[in-house]
C-alpha atoms as a PDB file:
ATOM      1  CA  UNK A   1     -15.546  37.206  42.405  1.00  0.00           C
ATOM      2  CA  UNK A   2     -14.944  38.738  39.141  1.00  0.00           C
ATOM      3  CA  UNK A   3     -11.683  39.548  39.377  1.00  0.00           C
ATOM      4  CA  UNK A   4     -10.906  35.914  40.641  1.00  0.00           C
ATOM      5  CA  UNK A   5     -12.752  34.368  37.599  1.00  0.00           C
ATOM      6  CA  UNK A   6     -10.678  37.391  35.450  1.00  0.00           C
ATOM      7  CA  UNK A   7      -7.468  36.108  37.440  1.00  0.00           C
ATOM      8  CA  UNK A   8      -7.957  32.643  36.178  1.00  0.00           C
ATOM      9  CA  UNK A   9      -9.225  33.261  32.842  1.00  0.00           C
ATOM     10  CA  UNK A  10      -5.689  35.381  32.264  1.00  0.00           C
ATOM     11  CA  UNK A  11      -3.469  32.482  33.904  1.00  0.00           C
ATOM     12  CA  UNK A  12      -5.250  29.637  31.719  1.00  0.00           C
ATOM     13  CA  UNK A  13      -4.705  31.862  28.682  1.00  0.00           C
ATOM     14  CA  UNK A  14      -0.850  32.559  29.549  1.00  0.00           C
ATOM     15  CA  UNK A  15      -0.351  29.039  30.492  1.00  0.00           C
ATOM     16  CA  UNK A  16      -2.023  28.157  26.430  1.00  0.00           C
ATOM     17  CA  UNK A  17       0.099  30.613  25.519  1.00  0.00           C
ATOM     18  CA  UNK A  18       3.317  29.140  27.234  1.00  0.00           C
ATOM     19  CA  UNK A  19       6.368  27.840  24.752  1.00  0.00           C
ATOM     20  CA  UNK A  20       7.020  25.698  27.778  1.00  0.00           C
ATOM     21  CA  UNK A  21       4.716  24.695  29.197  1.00  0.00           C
ATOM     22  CA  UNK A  22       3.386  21.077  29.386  1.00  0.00           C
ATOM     23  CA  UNK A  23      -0.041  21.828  27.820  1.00  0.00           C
ATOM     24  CA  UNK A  24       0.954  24.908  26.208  1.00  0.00           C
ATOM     25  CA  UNK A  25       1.772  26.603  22.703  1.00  0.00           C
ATOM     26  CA  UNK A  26       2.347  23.904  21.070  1.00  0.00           C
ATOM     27  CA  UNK A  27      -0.716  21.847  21.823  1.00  0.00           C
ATOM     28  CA  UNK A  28      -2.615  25.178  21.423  1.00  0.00           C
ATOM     29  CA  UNK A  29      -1.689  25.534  17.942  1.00  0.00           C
ATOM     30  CA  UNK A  30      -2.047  21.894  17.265  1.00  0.00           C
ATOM     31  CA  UNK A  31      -5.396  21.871  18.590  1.00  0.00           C
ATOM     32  CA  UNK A  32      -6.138  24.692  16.200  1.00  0.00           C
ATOM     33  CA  UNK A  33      -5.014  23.421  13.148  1.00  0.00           C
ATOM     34  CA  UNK A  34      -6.932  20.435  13.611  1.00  0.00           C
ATOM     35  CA  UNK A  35     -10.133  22.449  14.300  1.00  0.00           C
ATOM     36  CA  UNK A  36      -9.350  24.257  11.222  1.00  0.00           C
ATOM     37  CA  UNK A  37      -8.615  21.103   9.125  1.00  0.00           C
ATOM     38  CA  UNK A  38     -11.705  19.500  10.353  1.00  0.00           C
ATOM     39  CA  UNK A  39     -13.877  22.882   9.235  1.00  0.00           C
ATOM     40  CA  UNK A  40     -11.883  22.455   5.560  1.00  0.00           C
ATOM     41  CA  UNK A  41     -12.850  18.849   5.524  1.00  0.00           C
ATOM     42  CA  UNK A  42     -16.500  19.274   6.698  1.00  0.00           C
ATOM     43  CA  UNK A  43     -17.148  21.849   3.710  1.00  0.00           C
ATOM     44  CA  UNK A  44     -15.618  20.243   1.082  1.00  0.00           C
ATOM     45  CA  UNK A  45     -17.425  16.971   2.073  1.00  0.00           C
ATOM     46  CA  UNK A  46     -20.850  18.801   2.289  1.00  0.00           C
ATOM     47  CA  UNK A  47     -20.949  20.504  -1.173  1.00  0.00           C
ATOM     48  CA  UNK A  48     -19.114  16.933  -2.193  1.00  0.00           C
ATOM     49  CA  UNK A  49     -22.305  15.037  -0.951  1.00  0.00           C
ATOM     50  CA  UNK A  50     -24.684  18.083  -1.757  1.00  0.00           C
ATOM     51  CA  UNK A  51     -23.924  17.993  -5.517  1.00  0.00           C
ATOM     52  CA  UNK A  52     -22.546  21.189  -5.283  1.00  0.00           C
ATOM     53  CA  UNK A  53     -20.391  23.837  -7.833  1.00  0.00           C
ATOM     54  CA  UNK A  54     -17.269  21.937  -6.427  1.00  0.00           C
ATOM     55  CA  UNK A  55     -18.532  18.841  -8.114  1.00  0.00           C
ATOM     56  CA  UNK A  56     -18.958  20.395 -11.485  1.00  0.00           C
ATOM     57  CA  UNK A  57     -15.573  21.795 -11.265  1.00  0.00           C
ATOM     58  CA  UNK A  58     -13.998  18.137 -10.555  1.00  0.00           C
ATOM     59  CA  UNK A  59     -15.398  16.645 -13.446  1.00  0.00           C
ATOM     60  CA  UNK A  60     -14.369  19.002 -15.953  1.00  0.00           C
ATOM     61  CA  UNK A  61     -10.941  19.244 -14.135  1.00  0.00           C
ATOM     62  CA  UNK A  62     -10.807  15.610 -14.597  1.00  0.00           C
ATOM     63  CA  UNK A  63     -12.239  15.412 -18.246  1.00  0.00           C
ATOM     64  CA  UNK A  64      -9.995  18.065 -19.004  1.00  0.00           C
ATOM     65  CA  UNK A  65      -6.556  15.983 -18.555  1.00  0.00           C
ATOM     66  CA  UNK A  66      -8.326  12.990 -19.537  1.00  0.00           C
ATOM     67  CA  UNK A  67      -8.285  14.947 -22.913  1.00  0.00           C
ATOM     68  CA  UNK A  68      -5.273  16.412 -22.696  1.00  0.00           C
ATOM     69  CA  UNK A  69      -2.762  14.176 -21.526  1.00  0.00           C
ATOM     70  CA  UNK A  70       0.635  14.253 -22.420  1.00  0.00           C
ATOM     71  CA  UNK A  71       2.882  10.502 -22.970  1.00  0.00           C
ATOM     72  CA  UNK A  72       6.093  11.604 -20.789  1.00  0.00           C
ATOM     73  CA  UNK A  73       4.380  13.375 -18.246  1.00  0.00           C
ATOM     74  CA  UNK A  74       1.570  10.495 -17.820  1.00  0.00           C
ATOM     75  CA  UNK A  75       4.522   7.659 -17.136  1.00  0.00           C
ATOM     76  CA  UNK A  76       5.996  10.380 -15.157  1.00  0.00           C
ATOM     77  CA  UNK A  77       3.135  11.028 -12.662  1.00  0.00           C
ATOM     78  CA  UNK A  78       2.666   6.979 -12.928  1.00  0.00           C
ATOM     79  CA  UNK A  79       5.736   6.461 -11.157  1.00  0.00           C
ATOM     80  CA  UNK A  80       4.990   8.935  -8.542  1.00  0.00           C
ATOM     81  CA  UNK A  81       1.369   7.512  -7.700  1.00  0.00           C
ATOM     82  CA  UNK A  82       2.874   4.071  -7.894  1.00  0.00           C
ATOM     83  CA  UNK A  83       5.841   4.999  -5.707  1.00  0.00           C
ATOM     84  CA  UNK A  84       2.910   6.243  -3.260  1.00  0.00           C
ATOM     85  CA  UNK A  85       0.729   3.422  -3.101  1.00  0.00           C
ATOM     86  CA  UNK A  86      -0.195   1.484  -0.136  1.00  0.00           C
ATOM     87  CA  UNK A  87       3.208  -0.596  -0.494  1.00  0.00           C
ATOM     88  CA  UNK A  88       5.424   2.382  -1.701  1.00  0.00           C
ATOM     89  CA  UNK A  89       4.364   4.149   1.284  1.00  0.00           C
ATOM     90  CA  UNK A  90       4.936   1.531   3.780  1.00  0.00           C
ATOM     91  CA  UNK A  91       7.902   0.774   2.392  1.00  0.00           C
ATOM     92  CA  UNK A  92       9.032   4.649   2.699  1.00  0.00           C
ATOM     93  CA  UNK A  93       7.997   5.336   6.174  1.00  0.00           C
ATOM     94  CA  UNK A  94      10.172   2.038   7.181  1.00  0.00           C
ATOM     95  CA  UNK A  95      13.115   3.500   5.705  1.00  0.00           C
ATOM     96  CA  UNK A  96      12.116   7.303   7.350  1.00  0.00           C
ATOM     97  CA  UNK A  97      11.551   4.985  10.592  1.00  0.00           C
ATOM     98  CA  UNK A  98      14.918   3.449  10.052  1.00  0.00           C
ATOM     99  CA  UNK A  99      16.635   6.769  10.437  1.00  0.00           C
ATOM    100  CA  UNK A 100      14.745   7.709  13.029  1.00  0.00           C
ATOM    101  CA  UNK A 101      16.103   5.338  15.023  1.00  0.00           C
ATOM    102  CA  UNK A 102      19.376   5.256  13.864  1.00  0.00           C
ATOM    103  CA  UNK A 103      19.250   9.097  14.776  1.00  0.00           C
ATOM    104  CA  UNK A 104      17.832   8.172  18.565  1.00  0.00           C
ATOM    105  CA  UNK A 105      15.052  10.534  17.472  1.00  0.00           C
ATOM    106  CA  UNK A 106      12.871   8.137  19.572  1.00  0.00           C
ATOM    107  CA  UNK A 107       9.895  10.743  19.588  1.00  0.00           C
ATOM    108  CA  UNK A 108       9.805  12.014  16.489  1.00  0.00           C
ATOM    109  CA  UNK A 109       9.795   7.671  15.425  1.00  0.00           C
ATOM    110  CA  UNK A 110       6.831   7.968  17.572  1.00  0.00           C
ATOM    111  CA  UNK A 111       4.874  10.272  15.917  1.00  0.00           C
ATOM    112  CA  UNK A 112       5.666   8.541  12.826  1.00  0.00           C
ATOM    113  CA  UNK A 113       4.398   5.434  14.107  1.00  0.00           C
ATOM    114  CA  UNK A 114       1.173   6.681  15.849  1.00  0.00           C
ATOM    115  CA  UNK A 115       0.506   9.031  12.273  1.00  0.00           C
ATOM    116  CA  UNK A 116       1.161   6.817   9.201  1.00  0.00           C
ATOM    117  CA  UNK A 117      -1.227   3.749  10.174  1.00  0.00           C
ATOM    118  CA  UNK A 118      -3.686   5.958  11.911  1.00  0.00           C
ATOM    119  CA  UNK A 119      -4.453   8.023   8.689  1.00  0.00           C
ATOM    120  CA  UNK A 120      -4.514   5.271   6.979  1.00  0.00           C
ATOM    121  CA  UNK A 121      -7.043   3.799   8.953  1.00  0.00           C
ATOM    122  CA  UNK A 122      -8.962   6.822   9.496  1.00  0.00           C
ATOM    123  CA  UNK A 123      -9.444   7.042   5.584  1.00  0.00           C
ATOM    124  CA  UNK A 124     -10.393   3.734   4.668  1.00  0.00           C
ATOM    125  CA  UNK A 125     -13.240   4.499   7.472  1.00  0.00           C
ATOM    126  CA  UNK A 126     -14.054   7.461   5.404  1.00  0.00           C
ATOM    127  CA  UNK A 127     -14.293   6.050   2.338  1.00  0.00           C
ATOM    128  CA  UNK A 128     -16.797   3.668   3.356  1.00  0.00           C
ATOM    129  CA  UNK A 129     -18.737   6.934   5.284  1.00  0.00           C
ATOM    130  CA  UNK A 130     -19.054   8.647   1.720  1.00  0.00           C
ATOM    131  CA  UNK A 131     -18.764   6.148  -0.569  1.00  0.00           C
ATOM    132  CA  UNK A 132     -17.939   8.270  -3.489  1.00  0.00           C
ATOM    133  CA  UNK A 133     -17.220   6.829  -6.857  1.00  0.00           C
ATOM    134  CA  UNK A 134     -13.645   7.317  -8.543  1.00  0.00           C
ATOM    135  CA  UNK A 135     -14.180   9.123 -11.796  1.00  0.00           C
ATOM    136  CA  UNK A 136     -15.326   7.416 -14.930  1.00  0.00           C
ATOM    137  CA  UNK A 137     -13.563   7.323 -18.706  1.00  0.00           C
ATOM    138  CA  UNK A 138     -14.053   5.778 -21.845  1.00  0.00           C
ATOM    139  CA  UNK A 139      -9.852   5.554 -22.334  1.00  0.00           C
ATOM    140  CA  UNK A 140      -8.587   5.738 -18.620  1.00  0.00           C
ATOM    141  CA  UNK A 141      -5.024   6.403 -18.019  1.00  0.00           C
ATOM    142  CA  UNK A 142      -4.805   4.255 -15.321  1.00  0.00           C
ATOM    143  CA  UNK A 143      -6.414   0.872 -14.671  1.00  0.00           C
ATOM    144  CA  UNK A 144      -9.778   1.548 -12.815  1.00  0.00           C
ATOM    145  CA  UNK A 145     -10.010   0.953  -8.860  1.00  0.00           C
ATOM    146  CA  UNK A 146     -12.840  -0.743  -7.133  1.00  0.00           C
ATOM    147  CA  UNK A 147     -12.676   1.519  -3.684  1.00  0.00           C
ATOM    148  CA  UNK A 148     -13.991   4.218  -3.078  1.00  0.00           C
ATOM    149  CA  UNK A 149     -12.957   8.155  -4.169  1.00  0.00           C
ATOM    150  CA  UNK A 150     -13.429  10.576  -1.184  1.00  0.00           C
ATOM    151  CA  UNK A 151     -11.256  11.154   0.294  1.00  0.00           C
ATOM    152  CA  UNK A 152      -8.176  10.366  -1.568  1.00  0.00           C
ATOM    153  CA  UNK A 153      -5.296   7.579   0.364  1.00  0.00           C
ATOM    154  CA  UNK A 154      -2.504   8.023  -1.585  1.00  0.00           C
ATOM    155  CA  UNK A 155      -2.674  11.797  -0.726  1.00  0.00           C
ATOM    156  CA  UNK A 156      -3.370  11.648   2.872  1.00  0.00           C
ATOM    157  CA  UNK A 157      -0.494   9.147   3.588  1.00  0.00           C
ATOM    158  CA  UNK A 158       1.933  11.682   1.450  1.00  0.00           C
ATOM    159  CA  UNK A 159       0.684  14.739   3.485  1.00  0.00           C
ATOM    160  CA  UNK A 160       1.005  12.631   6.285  1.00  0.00           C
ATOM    161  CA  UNK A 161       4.800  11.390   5.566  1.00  0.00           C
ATOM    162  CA  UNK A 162       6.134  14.278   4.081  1.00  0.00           C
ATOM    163  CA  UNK A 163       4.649  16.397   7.037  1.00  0.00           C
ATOM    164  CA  UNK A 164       6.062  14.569   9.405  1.00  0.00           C
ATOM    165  CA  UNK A 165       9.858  14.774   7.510  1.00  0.00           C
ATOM    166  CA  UNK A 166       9.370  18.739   6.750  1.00  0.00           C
ATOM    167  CA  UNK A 167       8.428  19.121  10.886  1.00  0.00           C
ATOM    168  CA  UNK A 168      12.047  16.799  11.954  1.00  0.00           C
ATOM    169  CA  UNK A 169      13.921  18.864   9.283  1.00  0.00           C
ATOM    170  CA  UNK A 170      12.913  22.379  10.583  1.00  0.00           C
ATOM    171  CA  UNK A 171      13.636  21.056  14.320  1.00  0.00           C
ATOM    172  CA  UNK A 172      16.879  20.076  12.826  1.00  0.00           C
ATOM    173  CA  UNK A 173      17.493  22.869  11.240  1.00  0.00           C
ATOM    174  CA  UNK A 174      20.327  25.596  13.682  1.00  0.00           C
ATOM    175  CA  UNK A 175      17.827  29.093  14.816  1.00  0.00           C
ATOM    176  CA  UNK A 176      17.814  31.701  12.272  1.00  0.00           C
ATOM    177  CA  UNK A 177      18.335  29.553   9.005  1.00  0.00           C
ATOM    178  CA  UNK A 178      15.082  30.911   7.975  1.00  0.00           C
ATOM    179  CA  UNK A 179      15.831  30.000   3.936  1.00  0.00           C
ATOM    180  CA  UNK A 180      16.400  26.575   4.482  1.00  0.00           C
ATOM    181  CA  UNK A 181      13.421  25.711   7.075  1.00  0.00           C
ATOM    182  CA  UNK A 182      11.372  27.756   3.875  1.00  0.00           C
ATOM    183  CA  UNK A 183      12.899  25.494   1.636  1.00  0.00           C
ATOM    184  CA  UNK A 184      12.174  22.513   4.006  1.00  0.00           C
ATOM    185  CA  UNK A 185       8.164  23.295   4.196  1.00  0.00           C
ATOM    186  CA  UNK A 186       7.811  24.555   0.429  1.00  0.00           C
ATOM    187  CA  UNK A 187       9.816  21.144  -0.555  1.00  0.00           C
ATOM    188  CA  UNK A 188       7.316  18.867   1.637  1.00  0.00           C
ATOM    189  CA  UNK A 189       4.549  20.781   0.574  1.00  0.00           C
ATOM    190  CA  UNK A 190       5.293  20.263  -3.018  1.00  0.00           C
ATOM    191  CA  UNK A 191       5.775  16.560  -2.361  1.00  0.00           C
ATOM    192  CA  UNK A 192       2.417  15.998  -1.400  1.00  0.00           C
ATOM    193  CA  UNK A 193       0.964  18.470  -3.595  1.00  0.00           C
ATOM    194  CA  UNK A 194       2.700  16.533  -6.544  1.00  0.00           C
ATOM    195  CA  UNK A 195       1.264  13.100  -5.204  1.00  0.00           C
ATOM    196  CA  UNK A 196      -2.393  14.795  -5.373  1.00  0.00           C
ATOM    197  CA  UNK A 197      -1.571  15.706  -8.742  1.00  0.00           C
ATOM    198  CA  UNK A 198      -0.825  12.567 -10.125  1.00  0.00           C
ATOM    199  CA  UNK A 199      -4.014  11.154  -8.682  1.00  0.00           C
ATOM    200  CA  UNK A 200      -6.020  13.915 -10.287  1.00  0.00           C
ATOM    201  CA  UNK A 201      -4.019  14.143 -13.429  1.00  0.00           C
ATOM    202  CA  UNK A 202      -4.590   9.843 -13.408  1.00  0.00           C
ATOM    203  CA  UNK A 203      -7.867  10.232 -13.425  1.00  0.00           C
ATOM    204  CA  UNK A 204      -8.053   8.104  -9.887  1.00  0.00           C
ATOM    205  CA  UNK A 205      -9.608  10.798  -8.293  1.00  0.00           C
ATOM    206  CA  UNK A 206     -11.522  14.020  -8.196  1.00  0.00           C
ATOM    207  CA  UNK A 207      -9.907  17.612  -7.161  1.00  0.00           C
ATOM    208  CA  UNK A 208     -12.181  17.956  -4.102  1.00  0.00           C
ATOM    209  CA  UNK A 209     -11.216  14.022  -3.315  1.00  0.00           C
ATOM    210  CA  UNK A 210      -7.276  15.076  -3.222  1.00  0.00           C
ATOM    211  CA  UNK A 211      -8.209  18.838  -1.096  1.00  0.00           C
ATOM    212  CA  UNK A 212     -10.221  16.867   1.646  1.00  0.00           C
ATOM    213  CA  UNK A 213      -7.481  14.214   1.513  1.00  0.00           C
ATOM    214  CA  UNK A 214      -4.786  16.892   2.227  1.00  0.00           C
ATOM    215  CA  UNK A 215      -7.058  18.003   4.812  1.00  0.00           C
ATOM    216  CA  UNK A 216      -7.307  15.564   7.001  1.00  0.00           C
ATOM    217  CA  UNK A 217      -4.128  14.467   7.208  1.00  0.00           C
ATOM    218  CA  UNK A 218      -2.876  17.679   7.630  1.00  0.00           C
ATOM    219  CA  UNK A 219      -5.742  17.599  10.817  1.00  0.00           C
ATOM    220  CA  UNK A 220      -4.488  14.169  11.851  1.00  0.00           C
ATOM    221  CA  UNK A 221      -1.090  15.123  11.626  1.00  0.00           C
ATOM    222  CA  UNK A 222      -1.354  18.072  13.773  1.00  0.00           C
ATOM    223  CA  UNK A 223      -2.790  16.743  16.676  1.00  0.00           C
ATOM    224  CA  UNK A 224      -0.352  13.697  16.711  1.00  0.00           C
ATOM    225  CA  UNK A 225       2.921  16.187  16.645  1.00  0.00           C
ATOM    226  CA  UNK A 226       1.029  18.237  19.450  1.00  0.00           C
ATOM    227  CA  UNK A 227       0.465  15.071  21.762  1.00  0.00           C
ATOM    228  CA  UNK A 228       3.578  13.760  21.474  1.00  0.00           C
ATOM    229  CA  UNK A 229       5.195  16.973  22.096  1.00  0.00           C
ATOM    230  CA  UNK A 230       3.350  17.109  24.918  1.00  0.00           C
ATOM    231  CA  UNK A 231       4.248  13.535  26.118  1.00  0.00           C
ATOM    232  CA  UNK A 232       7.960  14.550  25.932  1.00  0.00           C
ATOM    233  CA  UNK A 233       7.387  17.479  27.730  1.00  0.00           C
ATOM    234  CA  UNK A 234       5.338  15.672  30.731  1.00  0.00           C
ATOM    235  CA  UNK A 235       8.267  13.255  30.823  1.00  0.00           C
ATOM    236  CA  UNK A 236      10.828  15.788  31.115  1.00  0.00           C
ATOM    237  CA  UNK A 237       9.050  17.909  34.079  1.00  0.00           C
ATOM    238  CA  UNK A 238       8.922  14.890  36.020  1.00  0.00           C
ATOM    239  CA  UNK A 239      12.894  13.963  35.412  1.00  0.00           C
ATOM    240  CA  UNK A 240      13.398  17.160  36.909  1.00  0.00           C
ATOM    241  CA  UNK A 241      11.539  17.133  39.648  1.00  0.00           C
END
């Protein structure tokens, strides 16, 4: 009986394990990542809610540039956070959806579809969950909101975005061009990174706001690739069978 329960232990590994299999690799590692972004998110949000060290960081992060802030590089970062607002971002994922389509890249249009709204849901519902208020300044460089801080939207919908064009390009991109799928990750990477930075920089929202924000989306994110990888997968078993 052992070795039978050994026996299928081993199979149910290898079949995880599996580049091609229908429920394999690819869902394993999504299904990781997202357990991994959701550990991330859960201890950031604790010592958020806790009052912790992180908290006294953000606000002299955000006092700090507050402070400091330079004229070019404020209307700079302006036009980056306002490029990535709730309009700027639909508008860009419509264009991105565009190509998709006129590229027949019919899944990868679906995992756009199924990612952008649902992270956008997902953190309105956590904004309301923490209710965290946006940072506070006598001279604000940009014109205070009335929603709520944690986590932050304009970040999670630019993780969410740019993830999703980084992941297309390096499928794009012919086997062993390993510079340019580097350059393809770093570049989306920086993207949102630069979109969190404006919001911080703004004085929008906190640091710990634009790391949880990052977080889950990059969670999110993960587990939508993975399912409809696996959806294409399913569908193309049963064509050949």
């Amino acid at each position: 009986m052992t070795h039978g329960l050994l026996g299928k232990l081993r199979r149910f590994i290898e079949a995880r394990l599996s580049p091609e299999g229908e429920l394999g690799l690819h869902m394993t590692v999504g299904v990781a990542l997202m357990l991994v972004a959701i550990v991330v998110f859960h201890e950031l949000a604790e010592a958020v809610m806790g009052a912790e060290q992180i908290t006294v960081i953000d606000l002299q992060v955000a006092n700090w540039f507050n402070q400091n802030a330079v004229p070019w590089i404020t209307s700079c970062l302006l036009v980056i956070t306002h490029i990535h607002g709730v309009i700027g971002a639909i508008t860009l994922a419509c264009l991105f959806a565009w190509y998709l389509h006129r590229r027949r890249a019919h899944y990868w249009l679906l995992t756009l579809v199924i990612t952008m709204p649902g992270v956008m849901i997902l953190n309105v519902l956590l904004k309301y969950v923490f209710g965290r208020a946006r940072p506070s300044f006598e001279t604000p460089l940009l014109q205070a909101l009335s929603t709520y801080s944690f986590p932050s939207g304009h970040t999670a919908t630019a993780t969410a975005l740019y993830g999703i064009l980084g992941a297309y390009l390096v499928c794009q991109t012919q086997p062993g061009q390993w510079s340019r799928r580097v350059a393809i990750v770093a570049g989306a990477f920086l993207m949102a990174v630069l979109v969190g930075f404006s919001r911080i920089y703004l004085g929008a929202h906190y640091l710990s706001d634009v790391l949880a924000a990052m977080a889950e989306s990059c969670g999110w994110l993960a587990i939508c690739i993975a399912g409809v990888s696996t959806l294409r997968r399913r569908r193309a078993v049963r064509q050949d069978q």
